[in-house]
C-alpha atoms as a PDB file:
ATOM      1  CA  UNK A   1     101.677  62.290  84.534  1.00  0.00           C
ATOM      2  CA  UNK A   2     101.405  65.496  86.746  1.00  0.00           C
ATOM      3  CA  UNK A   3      97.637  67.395  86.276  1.00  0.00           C
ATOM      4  CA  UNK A   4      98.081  70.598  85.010  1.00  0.00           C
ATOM      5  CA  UNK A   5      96.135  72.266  88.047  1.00  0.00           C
ATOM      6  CA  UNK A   6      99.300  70.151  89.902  1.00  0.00           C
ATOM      7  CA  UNK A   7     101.494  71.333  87.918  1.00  0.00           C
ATOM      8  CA  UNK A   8     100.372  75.001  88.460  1.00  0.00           C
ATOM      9  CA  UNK A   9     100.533  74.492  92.054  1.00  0.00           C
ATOM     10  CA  UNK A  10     103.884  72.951  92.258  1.00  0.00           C
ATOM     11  CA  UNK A  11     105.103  75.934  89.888  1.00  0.00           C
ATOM     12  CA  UNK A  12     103.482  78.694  92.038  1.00  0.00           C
ATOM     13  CA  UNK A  13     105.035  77.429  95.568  1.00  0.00           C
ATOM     14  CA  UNK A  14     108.243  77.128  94.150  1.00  0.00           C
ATOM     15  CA  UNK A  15     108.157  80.756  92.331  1.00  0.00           C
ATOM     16  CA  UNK A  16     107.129  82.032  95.991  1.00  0.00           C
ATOM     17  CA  UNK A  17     110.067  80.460  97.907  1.00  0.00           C
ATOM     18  CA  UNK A  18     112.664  81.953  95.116  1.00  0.00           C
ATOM     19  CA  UNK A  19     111.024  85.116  94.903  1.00  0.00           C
ATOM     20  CA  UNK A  20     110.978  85.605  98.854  1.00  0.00           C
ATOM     21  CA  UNK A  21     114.581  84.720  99.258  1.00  0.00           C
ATOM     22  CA  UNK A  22     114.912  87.257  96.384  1.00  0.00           C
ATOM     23  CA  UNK A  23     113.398  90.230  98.335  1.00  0.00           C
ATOM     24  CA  UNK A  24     115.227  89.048 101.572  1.00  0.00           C
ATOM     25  CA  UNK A  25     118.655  89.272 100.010  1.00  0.00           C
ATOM     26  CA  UNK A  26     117.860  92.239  98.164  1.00  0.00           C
ATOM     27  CA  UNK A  27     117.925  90.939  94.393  1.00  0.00           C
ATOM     28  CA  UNK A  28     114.210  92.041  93.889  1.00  0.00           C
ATOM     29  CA  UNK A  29     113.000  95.487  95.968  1.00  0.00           C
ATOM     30  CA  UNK A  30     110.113  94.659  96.337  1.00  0.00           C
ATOM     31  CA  UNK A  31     107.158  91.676  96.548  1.00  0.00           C
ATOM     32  CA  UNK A  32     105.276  91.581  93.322  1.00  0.00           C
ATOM     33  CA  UNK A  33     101.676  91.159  93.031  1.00  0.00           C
ATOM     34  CA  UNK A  34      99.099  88.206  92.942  1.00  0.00           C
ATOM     35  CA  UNK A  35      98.631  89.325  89.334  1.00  0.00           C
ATOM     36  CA  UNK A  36     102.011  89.379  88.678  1.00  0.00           C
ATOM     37  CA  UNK A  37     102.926  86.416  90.030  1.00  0.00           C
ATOM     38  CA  UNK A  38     100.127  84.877  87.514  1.00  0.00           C
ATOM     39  CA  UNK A  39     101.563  86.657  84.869  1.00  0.00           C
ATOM     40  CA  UNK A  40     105.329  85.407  85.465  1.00  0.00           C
ATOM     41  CA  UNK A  41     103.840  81.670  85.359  1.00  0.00           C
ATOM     42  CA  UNK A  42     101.615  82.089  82.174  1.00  0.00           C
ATOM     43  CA  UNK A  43      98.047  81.850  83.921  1.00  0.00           C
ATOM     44  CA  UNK A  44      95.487  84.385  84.512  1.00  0.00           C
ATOM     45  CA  UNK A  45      95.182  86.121  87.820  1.00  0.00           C
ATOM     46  CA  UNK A  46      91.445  84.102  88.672  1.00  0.00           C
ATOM     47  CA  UNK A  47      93.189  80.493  86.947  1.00  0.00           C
ATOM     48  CA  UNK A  48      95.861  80.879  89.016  1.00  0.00           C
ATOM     49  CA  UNK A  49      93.277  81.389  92.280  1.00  0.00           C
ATOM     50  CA  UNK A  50      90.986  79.074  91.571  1.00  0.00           C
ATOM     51  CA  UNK A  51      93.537  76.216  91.093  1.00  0.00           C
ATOM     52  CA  UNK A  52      95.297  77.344  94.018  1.00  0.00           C
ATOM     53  CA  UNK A  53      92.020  76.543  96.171  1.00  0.00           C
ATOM     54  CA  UNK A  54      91.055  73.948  94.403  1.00  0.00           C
ATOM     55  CA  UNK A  55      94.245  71.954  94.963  1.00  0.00           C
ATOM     56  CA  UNK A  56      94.637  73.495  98.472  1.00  0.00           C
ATOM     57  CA  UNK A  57      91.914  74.673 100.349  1.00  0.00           C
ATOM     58  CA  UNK A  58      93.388  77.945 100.403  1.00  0.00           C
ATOM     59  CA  UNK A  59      93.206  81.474  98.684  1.00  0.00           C
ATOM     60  CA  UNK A  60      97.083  81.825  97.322  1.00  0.00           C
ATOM     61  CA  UNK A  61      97.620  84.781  99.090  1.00  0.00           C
ATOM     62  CA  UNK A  62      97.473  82.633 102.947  1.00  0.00           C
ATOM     63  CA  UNK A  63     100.759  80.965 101.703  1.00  0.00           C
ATOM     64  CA  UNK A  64     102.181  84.072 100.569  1.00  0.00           C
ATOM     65  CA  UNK A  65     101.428  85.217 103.905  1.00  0.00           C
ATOM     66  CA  UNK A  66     102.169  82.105 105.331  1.00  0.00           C
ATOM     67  CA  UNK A  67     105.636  81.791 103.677  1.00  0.00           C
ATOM     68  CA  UNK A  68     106.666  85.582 104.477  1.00  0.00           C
ATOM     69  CA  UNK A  69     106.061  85.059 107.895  1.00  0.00           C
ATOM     70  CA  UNK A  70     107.866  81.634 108.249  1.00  0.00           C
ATOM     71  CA  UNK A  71     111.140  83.699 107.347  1.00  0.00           C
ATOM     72  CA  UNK A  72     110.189  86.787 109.365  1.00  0.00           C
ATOM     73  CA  UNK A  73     110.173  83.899 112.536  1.00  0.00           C
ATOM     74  CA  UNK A  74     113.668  82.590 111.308  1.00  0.00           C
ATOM     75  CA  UNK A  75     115.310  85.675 111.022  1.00  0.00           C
ATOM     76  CA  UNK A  76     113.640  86.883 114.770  1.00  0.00           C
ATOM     77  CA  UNK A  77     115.291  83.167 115.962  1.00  0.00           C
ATOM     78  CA  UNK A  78     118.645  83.343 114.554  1.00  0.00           C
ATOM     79  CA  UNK A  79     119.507  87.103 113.323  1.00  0.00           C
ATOM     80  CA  UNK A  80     120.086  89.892 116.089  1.00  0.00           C
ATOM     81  CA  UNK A  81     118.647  92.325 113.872  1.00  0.00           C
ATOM     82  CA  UNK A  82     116.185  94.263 114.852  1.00  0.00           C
ATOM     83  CA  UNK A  83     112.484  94.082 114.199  1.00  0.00           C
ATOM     84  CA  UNK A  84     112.390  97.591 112.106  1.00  0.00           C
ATOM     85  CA  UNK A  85     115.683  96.204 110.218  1.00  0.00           C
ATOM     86  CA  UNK A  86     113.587  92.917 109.847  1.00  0.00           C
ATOM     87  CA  UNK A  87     110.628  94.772 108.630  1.00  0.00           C
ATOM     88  CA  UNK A  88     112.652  96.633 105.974  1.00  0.00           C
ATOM     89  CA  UNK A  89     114.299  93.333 104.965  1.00  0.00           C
ATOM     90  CA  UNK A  90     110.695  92.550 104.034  1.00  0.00           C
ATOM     91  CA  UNK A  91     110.019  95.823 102.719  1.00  0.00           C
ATOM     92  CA  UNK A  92     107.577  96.569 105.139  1.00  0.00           C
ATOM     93  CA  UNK A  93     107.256  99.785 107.576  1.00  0.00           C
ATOM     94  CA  UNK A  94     108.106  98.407 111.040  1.00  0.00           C
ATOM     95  CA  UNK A  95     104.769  98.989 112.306  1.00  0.00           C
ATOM     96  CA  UNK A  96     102.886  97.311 109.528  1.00  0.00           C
ATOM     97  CA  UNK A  97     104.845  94.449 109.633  1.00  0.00           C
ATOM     98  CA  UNK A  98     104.350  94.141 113.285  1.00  0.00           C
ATOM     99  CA  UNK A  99     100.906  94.337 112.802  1.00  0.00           C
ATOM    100  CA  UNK A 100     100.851  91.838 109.650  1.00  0.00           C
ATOM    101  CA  UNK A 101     103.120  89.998 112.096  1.00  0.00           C
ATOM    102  CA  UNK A 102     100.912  89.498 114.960  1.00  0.00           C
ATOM    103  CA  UNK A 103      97.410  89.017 113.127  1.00  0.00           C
ATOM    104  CA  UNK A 104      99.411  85.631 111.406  1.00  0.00           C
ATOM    105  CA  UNK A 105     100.946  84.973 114.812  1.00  0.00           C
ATOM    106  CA  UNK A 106      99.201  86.330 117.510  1.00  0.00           C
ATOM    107  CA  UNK A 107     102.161  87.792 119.012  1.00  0.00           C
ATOM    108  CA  UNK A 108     104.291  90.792 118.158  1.00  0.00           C
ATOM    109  CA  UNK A 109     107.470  90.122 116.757  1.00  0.00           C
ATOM    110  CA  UNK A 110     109.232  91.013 119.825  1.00  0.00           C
ATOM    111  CA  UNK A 111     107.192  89.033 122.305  1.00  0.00           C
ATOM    112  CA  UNK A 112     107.777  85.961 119.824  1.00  0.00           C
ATOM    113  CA  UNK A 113     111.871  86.775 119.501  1.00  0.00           C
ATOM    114  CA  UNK A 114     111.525  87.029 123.286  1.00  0.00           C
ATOM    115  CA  UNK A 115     109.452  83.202 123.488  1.00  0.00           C
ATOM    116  CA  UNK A 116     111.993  81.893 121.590  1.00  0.00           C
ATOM    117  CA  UNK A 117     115.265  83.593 122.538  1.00  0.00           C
ATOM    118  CA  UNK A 118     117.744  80.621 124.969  1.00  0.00           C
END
């Protein structure tokens, strides 16, 4: 039998993958809130915190970071687009998300397409 805080967990990282692959494609304009999230999965904004770090060591919002910035990588790696296409992709003005970009990273998303271009 799964512990709710578990359960909670499980529920939140899948609802983050979907709903990133939903703002990627398009489906969804935008990415919703911390709140909101909470509020899609039935839990209060601090429950849904608190269980997070509790189960994790981490505030939600690092793998929300975390998981937004694993696709910004892959689409730098395999897309030709270009880093203000890729930033509006993620709804982001370019030079926010390069910023956002390199304080996860340490590098700016050209300096990591060029690391990791053949």
């Amino acid at each position: 039998m799964m512990k709710r805080s578990e359960e909670i967990t499980r529920q939140y990282f899948t609802f983050l993958d979907q709903h990133i692959q939903k703002v990627i494609s398009g489906t969804v304009p935008e990415f919703m809130e911390l709140n909101e999230i909470a509020r899609e999965l039935a839990v209060s904004h601090k429950h849904l915190t608190d269980t997070i770090k509790k189960e994790t060591g981490q505030h939600p919002c690092f793998y929300y970071d975390e998981k937004i910035i694993e696709q910004a990588k892959k689409m730098l790696i395999v897309t030709d687009k270009s880093v203000a296409e890729i930033a509006r992709i993620f709804t982001y003005d370019p030079s926010n998300f390069s910023k956002f970009f390199k304080k996860m990273t340490g590098f700016t998303p050209g300096k990591f397409r060029d690391s990791h271009s053949v």
